[in-house]
N, C-alpha and C. Protein backbone atom coordinates (compact mmCIF):
# COMPACT_ATOMS: atom_id res chain seq x y z
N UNK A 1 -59.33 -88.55 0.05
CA UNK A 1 -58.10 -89.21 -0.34
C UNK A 1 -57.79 -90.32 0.66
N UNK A 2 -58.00 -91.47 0.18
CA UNK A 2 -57.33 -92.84 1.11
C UNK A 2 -55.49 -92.79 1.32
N UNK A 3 -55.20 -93.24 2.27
CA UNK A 3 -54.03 -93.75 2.64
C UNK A 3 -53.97 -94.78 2.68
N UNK A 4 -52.52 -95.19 1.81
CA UNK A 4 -52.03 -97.03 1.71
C UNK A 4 -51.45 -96.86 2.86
N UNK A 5 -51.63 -97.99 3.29
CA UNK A 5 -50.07 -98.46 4.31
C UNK A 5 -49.09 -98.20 4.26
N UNK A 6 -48.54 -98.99 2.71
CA UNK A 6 -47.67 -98.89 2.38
C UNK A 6 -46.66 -97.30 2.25
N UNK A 7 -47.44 -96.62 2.83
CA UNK A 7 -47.21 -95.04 1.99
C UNK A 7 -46.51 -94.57 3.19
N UNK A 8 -46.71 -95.16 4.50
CA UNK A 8 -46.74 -94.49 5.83
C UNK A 8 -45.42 -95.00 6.87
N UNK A 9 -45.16 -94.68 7.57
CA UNK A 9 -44.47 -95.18 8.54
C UNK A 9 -43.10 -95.94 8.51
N UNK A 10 -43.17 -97.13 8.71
CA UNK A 10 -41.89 -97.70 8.40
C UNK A 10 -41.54 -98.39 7.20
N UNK A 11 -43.33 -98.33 6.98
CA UNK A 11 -43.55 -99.17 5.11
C UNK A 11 -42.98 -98.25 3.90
N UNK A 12 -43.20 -96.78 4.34
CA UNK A 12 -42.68 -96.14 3.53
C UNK A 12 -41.16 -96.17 2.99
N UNK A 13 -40.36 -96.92 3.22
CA UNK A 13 -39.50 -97.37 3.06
C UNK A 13 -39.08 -98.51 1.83
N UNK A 14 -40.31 -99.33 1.76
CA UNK A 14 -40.34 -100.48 1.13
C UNK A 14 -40.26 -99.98 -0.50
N UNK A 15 -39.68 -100.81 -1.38
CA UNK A 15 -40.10 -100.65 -2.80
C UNK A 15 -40.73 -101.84 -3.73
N UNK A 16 -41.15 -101.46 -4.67
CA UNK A 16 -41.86 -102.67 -4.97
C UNK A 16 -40.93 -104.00 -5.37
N UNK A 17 -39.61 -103.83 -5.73
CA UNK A 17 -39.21 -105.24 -5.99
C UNK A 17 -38.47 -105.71 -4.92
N UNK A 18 -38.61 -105.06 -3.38
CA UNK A 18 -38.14 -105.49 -2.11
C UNK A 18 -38.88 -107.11 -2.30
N UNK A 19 -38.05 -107.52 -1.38
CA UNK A 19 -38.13 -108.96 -0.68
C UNK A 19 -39.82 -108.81 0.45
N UNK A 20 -40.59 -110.22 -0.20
CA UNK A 20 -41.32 -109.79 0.63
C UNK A 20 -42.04 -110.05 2.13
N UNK A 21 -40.25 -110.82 2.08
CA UNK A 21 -40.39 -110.89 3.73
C UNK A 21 -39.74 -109.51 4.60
N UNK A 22 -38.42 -108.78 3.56
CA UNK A 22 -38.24 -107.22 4.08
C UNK A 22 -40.40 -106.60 4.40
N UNK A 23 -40.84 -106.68 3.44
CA UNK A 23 -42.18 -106.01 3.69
C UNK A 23 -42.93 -106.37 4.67
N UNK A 24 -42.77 -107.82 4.85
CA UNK A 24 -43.26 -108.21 5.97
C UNK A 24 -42.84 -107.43 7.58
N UNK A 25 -41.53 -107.45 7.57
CA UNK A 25 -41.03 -107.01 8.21
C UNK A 25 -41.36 -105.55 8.78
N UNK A 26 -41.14 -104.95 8.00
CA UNK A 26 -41.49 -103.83 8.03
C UNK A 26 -43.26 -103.02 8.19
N UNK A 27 -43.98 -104.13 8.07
CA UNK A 27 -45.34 -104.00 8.11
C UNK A 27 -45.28 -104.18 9.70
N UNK A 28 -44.86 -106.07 10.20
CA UNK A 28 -44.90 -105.76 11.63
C UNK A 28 -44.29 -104.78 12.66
N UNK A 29 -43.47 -104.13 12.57
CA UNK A 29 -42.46 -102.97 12.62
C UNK A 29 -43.48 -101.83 13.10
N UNK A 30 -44.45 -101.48 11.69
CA UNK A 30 -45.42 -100.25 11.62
C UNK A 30 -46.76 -100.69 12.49
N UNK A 31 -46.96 -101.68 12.50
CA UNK A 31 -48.05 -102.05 13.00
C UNK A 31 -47.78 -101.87 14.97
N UNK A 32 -46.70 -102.52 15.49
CA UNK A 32 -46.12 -102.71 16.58
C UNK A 32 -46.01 -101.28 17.35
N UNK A 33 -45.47 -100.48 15.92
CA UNK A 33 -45.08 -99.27 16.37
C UNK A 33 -46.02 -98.19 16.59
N UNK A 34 -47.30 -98.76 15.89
CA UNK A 34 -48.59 -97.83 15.98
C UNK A 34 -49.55 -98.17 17.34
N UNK A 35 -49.08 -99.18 17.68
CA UNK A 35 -50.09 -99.91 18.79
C UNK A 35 -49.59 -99.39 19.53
N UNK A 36 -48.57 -99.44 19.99
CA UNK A 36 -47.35 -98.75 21.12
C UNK A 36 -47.55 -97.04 21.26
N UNK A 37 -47.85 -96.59 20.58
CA UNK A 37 -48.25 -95.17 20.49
C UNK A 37 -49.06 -94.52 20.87
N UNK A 38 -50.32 -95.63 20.30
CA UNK A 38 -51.39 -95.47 20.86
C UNK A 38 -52.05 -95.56 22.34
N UNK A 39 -51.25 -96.95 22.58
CA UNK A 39 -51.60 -97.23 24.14
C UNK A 39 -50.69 -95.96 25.27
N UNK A 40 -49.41 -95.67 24.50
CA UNK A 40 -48.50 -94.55 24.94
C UNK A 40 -49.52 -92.98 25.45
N UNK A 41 -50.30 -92.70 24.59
CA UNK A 41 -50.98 -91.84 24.33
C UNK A 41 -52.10 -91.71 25.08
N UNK A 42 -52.83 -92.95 25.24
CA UNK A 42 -53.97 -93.16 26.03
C UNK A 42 -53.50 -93.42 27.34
N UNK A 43 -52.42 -93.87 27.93
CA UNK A 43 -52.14 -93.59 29.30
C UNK A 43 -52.14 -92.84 29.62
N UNK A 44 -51.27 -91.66 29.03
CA UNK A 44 -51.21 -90.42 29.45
C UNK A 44 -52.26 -89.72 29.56
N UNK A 45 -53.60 -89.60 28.50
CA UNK A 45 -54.48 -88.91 28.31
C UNK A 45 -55.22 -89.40 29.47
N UNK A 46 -55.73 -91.13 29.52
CA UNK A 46 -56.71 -91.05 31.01
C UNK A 46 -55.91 -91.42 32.31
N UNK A 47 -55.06 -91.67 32.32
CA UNK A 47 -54.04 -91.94 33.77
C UNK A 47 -52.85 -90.91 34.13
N UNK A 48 -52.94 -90.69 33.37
CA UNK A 48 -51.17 -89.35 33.52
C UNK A 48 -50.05 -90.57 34.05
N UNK A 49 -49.86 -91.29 32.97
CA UNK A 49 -48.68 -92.55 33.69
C UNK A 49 -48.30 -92.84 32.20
N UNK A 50 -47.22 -93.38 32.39
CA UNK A 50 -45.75 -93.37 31.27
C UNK A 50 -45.90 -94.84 30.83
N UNK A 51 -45.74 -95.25 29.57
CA UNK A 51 -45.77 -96.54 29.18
C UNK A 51 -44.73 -97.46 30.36
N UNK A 52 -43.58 -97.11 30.46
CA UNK A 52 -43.02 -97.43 30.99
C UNK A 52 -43.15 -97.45 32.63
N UNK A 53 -44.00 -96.75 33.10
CA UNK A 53 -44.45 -97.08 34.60
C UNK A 53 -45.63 -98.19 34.38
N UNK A 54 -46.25 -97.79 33.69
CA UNK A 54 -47.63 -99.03 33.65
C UNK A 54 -46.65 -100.52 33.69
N UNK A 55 -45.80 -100.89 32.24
CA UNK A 55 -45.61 -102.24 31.76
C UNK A 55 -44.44 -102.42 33.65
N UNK A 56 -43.71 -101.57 34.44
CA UNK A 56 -43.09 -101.71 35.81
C UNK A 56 -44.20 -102.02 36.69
N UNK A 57 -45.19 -101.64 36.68
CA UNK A 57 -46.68 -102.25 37.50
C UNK A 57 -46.97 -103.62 37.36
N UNK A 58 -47.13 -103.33 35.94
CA UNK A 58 -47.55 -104.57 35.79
C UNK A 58 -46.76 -106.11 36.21
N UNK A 59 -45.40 -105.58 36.15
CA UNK A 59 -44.56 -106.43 36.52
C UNK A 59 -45.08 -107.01 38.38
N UNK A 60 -45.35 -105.96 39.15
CA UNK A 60 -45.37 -106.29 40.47
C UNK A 60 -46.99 -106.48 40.66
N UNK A 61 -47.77 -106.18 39.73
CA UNK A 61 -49.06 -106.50 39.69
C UNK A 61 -49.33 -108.40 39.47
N UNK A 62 -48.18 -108.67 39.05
CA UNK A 62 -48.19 -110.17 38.89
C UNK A 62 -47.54 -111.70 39.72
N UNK A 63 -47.04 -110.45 40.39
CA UNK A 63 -46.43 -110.89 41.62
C UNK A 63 -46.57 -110.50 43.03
N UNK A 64 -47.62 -110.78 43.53
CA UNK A 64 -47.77 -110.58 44.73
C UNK A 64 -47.19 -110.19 46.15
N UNK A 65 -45.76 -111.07 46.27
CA UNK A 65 -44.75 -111.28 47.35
C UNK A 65 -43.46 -110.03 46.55
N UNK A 66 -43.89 -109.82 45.17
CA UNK A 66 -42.83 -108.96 45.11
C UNK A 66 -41.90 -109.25 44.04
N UNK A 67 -41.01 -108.42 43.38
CA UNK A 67 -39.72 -108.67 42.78
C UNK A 67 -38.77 -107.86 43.23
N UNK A 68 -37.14 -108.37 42.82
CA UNK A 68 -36.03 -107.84 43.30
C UNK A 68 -36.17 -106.79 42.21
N UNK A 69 -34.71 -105.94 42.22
CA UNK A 69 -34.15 -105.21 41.58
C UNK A 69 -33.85 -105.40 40.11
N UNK A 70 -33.28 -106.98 39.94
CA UNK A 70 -32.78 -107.87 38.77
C UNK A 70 -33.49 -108.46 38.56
N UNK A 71 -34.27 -108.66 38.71
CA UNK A 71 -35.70 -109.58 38.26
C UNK A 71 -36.53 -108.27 37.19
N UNK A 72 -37.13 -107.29 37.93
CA UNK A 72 -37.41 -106.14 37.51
C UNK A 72 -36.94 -106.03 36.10
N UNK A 73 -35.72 -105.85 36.10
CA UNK A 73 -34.33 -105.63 35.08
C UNK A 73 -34.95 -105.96 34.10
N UNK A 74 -34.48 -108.11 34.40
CA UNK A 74 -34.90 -108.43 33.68
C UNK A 74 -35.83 -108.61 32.71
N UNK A 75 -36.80 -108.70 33.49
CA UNK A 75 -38.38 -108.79 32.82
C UNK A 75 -38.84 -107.89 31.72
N UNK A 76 -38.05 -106.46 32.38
CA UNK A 76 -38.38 -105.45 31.69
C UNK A 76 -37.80 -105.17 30.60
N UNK A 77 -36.57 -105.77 30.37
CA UNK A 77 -34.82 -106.03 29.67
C UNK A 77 -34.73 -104.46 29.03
N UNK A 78 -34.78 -103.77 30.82
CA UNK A 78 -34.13 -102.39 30.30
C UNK A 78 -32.83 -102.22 31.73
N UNK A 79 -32.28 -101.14 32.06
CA UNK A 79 -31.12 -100.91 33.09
C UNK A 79 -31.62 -101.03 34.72
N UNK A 80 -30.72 -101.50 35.31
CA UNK A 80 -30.69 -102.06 36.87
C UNK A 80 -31.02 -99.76 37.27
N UNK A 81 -30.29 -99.09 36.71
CA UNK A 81 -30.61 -97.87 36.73
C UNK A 81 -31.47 -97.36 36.80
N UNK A 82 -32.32 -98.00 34.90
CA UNK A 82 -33.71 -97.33 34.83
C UNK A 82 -35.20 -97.51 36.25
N UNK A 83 -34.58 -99.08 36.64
CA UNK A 83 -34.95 -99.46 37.67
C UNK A 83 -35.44 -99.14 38.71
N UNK A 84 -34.51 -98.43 39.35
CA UNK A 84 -34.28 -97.76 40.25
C UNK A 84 -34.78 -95.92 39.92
N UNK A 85 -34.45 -95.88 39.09
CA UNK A 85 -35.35 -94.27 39.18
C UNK A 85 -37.34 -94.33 38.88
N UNK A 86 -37.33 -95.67 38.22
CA UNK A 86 -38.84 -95.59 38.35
C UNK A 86 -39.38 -96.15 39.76
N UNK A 87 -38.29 -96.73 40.33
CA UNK A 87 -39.02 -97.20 41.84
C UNK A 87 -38.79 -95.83 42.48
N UNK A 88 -38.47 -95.01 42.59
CA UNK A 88 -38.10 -93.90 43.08
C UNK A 88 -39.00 -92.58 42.89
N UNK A 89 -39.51 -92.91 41.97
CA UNK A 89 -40.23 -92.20 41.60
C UNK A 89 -42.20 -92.35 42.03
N UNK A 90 -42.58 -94.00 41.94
CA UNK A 90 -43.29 -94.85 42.20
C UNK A 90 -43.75 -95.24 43.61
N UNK A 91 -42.57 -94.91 44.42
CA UNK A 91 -42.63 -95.20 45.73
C UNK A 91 -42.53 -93.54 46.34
N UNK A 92 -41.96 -92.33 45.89
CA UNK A 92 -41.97 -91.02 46.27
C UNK A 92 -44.47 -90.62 45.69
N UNK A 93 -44.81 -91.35 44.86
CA UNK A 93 -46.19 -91.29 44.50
C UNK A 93 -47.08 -92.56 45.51
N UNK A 94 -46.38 -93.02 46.20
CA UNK A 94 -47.17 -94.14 47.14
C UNK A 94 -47.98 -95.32 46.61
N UNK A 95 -47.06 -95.77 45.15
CA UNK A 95 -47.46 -96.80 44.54
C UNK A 95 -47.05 -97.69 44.72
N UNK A 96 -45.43 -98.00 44.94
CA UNK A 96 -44.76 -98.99 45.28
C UNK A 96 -44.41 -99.19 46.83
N UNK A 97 -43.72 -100.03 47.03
CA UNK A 97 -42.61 -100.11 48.67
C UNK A 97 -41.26 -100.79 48.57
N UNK A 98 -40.64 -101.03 48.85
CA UNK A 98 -39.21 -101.21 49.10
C UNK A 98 -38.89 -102.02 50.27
N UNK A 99 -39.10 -103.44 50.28
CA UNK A 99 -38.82 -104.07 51.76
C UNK A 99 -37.43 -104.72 51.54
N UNK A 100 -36.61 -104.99 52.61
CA UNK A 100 -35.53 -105.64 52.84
C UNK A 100 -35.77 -107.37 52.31
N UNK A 101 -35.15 -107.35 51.58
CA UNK A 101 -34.41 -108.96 51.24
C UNK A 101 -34.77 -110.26 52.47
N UNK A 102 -35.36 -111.21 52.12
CA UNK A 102 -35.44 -111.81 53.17
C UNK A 102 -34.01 -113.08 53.18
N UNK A 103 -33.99 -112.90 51.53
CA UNK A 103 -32.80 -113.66 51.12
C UNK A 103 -31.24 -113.15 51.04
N UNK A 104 -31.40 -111.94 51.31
CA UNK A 104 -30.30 -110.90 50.71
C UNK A 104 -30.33 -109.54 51.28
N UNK A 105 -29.36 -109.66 52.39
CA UNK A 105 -29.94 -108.28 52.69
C UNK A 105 -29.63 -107.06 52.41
N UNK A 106 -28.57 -107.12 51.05
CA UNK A 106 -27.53 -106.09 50.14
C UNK A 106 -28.97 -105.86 49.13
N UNK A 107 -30.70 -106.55 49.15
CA UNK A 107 -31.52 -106.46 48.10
C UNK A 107 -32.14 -105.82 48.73
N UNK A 108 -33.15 -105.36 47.69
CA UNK A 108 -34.59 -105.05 48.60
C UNK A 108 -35.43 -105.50 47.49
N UNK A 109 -36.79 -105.56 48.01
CA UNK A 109 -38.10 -106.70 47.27
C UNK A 109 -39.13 -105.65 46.88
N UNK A 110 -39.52 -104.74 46.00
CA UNK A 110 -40.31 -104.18 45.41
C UNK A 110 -41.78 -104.62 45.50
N UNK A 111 -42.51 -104.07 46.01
CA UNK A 111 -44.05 -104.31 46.33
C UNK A 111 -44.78 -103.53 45.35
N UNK A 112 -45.94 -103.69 45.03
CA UNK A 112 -47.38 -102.27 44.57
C UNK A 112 -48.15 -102.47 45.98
N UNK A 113 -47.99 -100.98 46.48
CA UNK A 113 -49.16 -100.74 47.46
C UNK A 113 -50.00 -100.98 47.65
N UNK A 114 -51.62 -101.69 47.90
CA UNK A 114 -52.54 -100.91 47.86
C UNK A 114 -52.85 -100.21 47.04
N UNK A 115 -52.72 -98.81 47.26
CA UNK A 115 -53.31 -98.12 46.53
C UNK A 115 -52.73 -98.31 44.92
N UNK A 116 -51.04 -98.68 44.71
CA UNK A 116 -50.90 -99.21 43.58
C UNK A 116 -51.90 -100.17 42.80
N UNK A 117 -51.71 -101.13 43.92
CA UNK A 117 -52.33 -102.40 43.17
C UNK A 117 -53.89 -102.06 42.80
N UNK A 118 -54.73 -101.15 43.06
CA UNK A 118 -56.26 -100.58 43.37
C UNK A 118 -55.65 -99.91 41.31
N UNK A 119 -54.78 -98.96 41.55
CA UNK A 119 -54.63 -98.09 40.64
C UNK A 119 -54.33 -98.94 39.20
N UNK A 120 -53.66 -99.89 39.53
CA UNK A 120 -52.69 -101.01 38.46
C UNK A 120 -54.23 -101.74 37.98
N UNK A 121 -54.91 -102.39 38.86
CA UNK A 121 -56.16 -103.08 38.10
C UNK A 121 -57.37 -102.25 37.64
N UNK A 122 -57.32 -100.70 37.20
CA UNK A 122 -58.00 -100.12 37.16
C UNK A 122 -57.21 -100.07 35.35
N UNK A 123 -56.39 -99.66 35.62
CA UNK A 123 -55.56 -99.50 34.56
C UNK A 123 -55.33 -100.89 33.42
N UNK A 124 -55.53 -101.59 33.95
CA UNK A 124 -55.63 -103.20 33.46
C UNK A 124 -56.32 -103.48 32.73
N UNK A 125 -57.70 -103.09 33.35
CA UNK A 125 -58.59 -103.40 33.17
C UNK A 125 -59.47 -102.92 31.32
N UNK A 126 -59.22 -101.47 31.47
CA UNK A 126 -58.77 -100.43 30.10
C UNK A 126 -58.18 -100.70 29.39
N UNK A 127 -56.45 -100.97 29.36
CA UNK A 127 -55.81 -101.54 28.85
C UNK A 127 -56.41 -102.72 27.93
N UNK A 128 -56.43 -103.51 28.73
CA UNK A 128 -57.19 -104.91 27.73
C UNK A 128 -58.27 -104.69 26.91
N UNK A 129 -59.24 -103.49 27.25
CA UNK A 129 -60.18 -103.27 26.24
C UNK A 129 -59.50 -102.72 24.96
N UNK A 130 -58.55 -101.86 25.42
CA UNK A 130 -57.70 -101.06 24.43
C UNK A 130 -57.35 -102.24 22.92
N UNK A 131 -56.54 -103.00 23.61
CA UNK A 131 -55.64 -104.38 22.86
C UNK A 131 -56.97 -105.11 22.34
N UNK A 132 -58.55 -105.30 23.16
CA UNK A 132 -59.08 -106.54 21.84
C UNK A 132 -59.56 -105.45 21.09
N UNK A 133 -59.92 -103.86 20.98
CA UNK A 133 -60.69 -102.82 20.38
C UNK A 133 -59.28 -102.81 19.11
N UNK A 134 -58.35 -102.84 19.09
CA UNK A 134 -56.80 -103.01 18.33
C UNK A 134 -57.19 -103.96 17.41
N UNK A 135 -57.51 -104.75 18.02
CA UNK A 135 -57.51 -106.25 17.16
C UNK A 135 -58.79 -106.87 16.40
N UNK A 136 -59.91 -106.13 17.08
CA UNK A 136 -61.57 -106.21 16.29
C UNK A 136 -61.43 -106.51 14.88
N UNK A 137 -60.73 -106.04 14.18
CA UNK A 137 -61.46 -106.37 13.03
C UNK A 137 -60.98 -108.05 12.20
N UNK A 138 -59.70 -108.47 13.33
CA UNK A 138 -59.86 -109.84 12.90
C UNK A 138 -61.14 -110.85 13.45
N UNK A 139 -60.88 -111.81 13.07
CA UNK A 139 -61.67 -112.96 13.38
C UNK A 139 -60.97 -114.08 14.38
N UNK A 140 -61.82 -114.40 15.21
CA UNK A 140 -60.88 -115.35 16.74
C UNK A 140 -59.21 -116.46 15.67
N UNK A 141 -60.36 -117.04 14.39
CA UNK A 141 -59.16 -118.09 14.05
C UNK A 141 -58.21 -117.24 13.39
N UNK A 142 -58.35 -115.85 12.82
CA UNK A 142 -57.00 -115.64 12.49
C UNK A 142 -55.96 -114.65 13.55
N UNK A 143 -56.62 -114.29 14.35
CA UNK A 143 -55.79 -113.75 15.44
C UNK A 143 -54.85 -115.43 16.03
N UNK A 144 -55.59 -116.40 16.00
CA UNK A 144 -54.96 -117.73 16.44
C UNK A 144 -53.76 -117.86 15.61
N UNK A 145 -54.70 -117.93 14.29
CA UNK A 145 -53.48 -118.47 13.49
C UNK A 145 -52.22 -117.56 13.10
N UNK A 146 -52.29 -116.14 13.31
CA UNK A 146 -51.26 -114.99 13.86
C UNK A 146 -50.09 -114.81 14.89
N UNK A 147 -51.03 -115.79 15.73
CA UNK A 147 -50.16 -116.29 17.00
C UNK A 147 -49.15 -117.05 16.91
N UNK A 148 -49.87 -118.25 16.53
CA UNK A 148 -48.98 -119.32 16.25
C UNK A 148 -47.90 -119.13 15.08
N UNK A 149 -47.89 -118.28 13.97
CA UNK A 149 -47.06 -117.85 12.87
C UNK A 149 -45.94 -117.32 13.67
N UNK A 150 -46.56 -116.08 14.51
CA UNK A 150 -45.06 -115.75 14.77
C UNK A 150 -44.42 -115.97 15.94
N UNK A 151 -44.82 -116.96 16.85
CA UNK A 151 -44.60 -118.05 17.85
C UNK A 151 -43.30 -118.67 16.75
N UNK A 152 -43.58 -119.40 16.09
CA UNK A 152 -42.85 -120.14 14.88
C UNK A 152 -40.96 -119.02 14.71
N UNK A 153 -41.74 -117.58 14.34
CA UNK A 153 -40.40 -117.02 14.12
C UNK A 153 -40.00 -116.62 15.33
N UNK A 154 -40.44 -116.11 15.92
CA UNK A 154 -39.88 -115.98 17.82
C UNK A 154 -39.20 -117.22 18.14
N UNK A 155 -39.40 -118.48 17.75
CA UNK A 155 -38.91 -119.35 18.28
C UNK A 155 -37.56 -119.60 17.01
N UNK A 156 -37.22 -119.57 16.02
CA UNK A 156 -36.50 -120.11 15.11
C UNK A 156 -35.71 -119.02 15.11
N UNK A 157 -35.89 -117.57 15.31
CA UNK A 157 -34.46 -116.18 15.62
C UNK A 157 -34.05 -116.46 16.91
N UNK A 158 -34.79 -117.16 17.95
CA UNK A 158 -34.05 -117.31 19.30
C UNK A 158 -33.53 -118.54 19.46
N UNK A 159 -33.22 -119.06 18.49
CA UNK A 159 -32.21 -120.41 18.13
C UNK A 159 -31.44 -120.10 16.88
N UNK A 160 -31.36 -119.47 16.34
CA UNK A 160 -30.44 -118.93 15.21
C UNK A 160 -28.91 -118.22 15.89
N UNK A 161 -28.05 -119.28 15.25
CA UNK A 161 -26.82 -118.66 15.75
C UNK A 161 -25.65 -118.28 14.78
């Protein structure tokens, strides 16, 4: 017995005389939401690490000298809170560090260790096989031309007022 798409997930929702940009919608939705799961799943299984500690790595994996507290935040656009309990957690595992503000000394500047940064490009490295093994069965120009489509709506909802 095959499975539609349509049958599953967030598509299951859709009906046939929906709008078929609702379907659209809802396809990228299921699709987003399956990738996310997956990579969710496979951290845990070969790293024992939380989606959400990896994509906080990665943040300081890209920055060398470091990020603040609000930078972090930002990037991550989750709580100055959540923040702080994954550095806490990160730095109690000897992944991160915590140095004083050179600008601020009410801040402190978030590092990856060493052994973070050893652990973070190991993890990287997988990762990315993960995402083009995801994406194999397109072809280079339509993964391009995928890009650029929804470049187009990313850009036209973040000017919509």
């Amino acid at each position: 017995m095959s499975i539609k798409y349509e049958d599953t997930g967030h598509e299951a929702r859709v009906k046939k005389n929906d709008h078929i940009e609702l379907k659209l919608w809802l396809r990228l939705f299921s699709c987003t939401t399956q990738i996310e799961d997956q990579i969710k799943q496979r951290l845990r299984d070969q790293f024992q690490i939380s989606l959400a500690r990896f994509d906080y790595m990665a943040q300081l994996f890209r920055e060398p000298n470091g990020l603040n507290m609000s930078d972090l935040s930002n990037n991550l656009m989750v709580t100055r809170g959540n923040i702080t309990g994954l550095t806490d957690e990160l730095e109690r595992d000897g992944l991160v560090i915590r140095e004083a503000s050179p600008d601020d000394r009410r801040s402190w500047v978030i590092k990856l260790t060493p052994i973070g940064y050893s652990q973070f490009k190991k993890m990287a490295e997988v990762h990315e096989k993960w995402i083009l093994e995801f994406f194999s069965e397109l072809d280079p120009s339509t993964i391009q031309q995928m890009y650029q489509v929804l470049g187009k709506i990313r850009h036209h909802v973040t000017y919509l007022t």
